[in-house]
PDB file of N, CA and C in Angstrom:
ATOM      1  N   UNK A   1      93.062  14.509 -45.191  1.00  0.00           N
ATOM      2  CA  UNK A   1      91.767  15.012 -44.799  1.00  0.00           C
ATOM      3  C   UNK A   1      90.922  13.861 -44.276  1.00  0.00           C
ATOM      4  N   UNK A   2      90.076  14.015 -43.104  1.00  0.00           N
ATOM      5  CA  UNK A   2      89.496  13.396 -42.620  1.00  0.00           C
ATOM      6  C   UNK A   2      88.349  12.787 -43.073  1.00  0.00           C
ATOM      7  N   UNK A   3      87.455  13.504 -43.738  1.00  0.00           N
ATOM      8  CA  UNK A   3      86.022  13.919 -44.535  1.00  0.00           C
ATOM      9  C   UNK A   3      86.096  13.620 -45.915  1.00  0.00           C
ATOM     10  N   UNK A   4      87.162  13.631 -46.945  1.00  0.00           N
ATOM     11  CA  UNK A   4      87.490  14.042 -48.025  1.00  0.00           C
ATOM     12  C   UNK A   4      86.463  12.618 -48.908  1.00  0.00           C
ATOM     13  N   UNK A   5      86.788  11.338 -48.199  1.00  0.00           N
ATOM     14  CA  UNK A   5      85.812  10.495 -48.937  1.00  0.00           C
ATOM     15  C   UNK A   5      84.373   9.835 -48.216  1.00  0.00           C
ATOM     16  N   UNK A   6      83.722  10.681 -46.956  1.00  0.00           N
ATOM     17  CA  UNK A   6      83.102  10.390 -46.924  1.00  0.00           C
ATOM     18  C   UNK A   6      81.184   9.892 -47.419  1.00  0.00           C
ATOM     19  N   UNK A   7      81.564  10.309 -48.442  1.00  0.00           N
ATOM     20  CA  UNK A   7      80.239  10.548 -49.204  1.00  0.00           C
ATOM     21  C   UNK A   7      80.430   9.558 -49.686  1.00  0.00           C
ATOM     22  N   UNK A   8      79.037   8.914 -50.546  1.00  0.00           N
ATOM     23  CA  UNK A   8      79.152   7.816 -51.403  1.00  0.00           C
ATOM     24  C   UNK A   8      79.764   8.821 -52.858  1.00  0.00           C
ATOM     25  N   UNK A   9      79.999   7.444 -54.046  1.00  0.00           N
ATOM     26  CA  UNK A   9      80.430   8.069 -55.224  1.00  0.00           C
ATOM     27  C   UNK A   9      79.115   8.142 -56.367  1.00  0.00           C
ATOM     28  N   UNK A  10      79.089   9.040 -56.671  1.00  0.00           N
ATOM     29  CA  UNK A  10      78.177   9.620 -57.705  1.00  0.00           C
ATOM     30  C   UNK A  10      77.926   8.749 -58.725  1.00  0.00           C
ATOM     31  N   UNK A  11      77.014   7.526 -58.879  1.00  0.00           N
ATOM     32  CA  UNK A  11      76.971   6.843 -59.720  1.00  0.00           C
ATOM     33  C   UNK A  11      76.800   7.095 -61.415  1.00  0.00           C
ATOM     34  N   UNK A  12      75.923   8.256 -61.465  1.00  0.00           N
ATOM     35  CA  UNK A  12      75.935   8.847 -62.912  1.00  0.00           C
ATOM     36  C   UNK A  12      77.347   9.861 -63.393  1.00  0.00           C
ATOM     37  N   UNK A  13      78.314  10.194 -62.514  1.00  0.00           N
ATOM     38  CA  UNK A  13      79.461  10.637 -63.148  1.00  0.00           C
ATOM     39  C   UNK A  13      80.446   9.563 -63.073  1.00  0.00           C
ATOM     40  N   UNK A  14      80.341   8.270 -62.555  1.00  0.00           N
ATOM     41  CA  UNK A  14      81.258   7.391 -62.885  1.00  0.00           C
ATOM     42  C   UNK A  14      81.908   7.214 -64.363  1.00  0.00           C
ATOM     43  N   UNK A  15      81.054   7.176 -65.524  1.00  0.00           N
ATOM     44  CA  UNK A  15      81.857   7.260 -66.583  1.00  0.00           C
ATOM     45  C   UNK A  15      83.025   8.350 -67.071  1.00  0.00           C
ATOM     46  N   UNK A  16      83.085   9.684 -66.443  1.00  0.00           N
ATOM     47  CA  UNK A  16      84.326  10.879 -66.115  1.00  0.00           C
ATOM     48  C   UNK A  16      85.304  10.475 -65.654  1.00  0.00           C
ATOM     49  N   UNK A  17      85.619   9.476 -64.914  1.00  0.00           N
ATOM     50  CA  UNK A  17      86.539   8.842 -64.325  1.00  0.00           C
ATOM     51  C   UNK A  17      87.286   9.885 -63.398  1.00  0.00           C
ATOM     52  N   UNK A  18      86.794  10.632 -62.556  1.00  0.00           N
ATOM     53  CA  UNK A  18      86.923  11.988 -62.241  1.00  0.00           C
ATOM     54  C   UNK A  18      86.804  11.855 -60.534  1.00  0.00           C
ATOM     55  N   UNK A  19      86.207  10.845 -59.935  1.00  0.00           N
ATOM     56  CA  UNK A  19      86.141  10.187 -58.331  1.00  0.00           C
ATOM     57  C   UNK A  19      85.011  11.238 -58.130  1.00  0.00           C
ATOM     58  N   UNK A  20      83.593  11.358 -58.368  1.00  0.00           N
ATOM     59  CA  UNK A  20      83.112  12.666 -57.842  1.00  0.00           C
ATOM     60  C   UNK A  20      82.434  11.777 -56.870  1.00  0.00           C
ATOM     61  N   UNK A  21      81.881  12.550 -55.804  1.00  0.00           N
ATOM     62  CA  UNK A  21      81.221  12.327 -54.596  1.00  0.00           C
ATOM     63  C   UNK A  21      80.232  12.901 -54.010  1.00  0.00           C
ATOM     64  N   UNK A  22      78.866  12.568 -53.763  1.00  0.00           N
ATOM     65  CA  UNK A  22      77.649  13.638 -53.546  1.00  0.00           C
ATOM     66  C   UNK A  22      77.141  13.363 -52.265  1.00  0.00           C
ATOM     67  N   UNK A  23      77.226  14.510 -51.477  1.00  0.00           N
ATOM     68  CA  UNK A  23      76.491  14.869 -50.213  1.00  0.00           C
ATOM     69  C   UNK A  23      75.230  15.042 -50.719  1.00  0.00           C
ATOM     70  N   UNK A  24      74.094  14.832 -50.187  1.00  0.00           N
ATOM     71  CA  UNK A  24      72.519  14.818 -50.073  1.00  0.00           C
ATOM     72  C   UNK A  24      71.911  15.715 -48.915  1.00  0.00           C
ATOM     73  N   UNK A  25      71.167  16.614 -49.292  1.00  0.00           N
ATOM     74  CA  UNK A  25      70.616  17.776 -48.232  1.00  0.00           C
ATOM     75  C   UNK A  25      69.791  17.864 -48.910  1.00  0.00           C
ATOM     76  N   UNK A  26      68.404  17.282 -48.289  1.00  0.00           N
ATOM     77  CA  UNK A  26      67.133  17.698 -48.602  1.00  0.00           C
ATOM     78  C   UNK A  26      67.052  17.453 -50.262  1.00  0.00           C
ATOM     79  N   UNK A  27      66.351  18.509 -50.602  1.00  0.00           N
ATOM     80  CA  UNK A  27      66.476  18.033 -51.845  1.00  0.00           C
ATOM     81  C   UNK A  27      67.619  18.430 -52.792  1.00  0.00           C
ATOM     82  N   UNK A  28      68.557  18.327 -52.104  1.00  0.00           N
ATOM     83  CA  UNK A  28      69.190  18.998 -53.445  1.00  0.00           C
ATOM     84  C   UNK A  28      71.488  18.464 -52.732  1.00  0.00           C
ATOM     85  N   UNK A  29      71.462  17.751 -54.261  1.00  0.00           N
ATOM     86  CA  UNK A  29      72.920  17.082 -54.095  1.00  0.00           C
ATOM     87  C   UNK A  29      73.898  18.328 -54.319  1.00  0.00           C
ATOM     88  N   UNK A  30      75.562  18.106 -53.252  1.00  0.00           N
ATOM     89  CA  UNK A  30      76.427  18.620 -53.419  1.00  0.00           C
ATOM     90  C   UNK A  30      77.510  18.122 -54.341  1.00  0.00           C
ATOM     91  N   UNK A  31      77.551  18.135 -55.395  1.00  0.00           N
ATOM     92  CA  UNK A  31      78.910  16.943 -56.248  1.00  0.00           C
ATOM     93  C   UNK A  31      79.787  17.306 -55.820  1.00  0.00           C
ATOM     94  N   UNK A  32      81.235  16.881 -55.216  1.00  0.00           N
ATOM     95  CA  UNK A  32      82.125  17.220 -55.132  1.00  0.00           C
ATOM     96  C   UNK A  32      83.173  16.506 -55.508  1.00  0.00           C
ATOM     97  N   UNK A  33      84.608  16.933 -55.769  1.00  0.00           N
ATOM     98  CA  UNK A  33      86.096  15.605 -56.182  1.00  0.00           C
ATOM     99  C   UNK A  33      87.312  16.255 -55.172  1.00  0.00           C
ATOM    100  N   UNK A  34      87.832  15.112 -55.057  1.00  0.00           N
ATOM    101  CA  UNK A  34      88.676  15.700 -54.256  1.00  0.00           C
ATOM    102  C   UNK A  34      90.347  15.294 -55.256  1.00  0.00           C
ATOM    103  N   UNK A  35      91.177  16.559 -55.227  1.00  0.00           N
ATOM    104  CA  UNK A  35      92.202  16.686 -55.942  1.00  0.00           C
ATOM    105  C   UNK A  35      93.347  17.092 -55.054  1.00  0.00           C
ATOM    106  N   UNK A  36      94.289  16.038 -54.948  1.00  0.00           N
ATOM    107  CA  UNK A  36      95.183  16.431 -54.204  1.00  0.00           C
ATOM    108  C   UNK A  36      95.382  16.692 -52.622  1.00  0.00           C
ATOM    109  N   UNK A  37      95.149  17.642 -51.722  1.00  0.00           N
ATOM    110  CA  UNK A  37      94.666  17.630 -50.601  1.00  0.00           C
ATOM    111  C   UNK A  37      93.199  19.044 -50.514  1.00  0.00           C
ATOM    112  N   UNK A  38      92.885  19.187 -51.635  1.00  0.00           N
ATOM    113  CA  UNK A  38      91.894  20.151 -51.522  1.00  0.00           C
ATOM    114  C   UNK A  38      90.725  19.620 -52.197  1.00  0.00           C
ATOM    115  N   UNK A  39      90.072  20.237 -51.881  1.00  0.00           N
ATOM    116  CA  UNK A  39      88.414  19.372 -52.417  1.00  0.00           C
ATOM    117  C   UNK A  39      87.456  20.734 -52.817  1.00  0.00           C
ATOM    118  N   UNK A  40      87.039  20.344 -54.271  1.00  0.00           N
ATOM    119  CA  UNK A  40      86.095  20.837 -55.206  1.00  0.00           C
ATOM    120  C   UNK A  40      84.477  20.703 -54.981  1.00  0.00           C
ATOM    121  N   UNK A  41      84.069  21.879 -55.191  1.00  0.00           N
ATOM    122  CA  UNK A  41      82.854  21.515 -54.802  1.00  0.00           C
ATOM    123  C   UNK A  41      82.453  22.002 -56.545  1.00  0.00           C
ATOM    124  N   UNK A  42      82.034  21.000 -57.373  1.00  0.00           N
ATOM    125  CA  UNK A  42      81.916  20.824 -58.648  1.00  0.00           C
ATOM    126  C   UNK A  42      80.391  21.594 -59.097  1.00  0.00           C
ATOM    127  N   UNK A  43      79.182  21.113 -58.465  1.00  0.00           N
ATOM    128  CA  UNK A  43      77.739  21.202 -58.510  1.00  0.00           C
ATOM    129  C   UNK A  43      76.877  21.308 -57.579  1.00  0.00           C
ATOM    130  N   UNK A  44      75.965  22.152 -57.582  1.00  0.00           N
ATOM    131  CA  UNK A  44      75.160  21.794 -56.455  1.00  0.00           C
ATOM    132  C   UNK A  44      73.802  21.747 -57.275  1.00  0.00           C
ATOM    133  N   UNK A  45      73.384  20.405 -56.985  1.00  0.00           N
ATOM    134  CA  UNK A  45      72.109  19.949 -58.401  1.00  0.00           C
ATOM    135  C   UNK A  45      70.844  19.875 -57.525  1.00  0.00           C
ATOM    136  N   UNK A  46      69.875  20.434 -57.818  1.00  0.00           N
ATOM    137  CA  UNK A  46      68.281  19.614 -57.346  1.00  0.00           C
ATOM    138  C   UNK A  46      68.039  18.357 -57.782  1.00  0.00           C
ATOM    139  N   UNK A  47      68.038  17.833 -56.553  1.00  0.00           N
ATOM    140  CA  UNK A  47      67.820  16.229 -57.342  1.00  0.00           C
ATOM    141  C   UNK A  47      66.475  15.715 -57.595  1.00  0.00           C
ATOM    142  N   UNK A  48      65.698  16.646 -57.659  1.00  0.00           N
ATOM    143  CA  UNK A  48      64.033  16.844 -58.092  1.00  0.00           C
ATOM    144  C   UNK A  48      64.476  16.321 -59.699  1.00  0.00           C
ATOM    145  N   UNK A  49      65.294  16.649 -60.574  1.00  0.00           N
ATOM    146  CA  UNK A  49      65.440  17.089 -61.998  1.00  0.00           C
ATOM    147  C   UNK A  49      66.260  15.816 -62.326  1.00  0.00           C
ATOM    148  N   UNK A  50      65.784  15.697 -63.508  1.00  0.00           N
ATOM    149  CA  UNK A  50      66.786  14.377 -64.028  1.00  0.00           C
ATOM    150  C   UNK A  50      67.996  14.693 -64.323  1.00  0.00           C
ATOM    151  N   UNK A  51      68.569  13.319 -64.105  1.00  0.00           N
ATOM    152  CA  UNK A  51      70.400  13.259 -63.821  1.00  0.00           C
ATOM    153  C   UNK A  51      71.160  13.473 -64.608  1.00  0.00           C
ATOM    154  N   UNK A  52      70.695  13.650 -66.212  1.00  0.00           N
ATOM    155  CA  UNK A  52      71.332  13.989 -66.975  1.00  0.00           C
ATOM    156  C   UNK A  52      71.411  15.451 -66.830  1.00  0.00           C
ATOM    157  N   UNK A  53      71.110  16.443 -66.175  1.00  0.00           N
ATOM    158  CA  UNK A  53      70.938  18.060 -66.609  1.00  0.00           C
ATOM    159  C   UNK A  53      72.112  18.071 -65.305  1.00  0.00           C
ATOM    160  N   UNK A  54      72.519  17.073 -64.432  1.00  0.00           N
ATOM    161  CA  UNK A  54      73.481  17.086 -63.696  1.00  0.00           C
ATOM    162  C   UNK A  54      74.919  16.673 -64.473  1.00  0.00           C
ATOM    163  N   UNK A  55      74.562  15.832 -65.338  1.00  0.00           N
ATOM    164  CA  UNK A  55      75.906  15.542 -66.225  1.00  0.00           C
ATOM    165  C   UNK A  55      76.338  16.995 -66.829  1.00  0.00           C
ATOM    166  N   UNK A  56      75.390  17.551 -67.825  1.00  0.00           N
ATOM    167  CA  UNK A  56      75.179  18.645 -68.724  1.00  0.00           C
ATOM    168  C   UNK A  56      76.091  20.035 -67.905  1.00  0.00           C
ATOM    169  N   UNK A  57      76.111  19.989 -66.455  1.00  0.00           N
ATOM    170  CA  UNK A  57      76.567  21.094 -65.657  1.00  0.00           C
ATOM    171  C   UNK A  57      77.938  20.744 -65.219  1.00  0.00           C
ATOM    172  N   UNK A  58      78.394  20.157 -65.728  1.00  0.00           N
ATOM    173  CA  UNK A  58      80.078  20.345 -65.466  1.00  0.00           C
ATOM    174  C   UNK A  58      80.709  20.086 -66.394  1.00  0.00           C
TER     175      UNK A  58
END
């Protein structure tokens, strides 16, 4: 996949050890991981809200 790592990596799910990756739109992040050749779209968080209620959702 072409796209699969273009996002930066999600600094507050780094401890999951899980590779997640967040697109940014306005206000509000896409988490995603990519597994294999298919890609997860894990969360879609307001990033108005603190980062822990983004941990709390997956």
């Amino acid at each position: 996949m072409v796209f699969d790592y273009l996002a930066d990596e999600e600094k507050y799910l780094l401890p999951l050890n899980k590779n997640y990756r967040k697109l940014i739109r306005g206000n509000y992040k896409i988490i995603y991981r990519v597994a294999d050749k298919e890609i997860w779209i894990e969360n879609l968080f307001e990033s108005r809200l603190e980062p822990i209620e983004m941990v709390k959702n997956l």
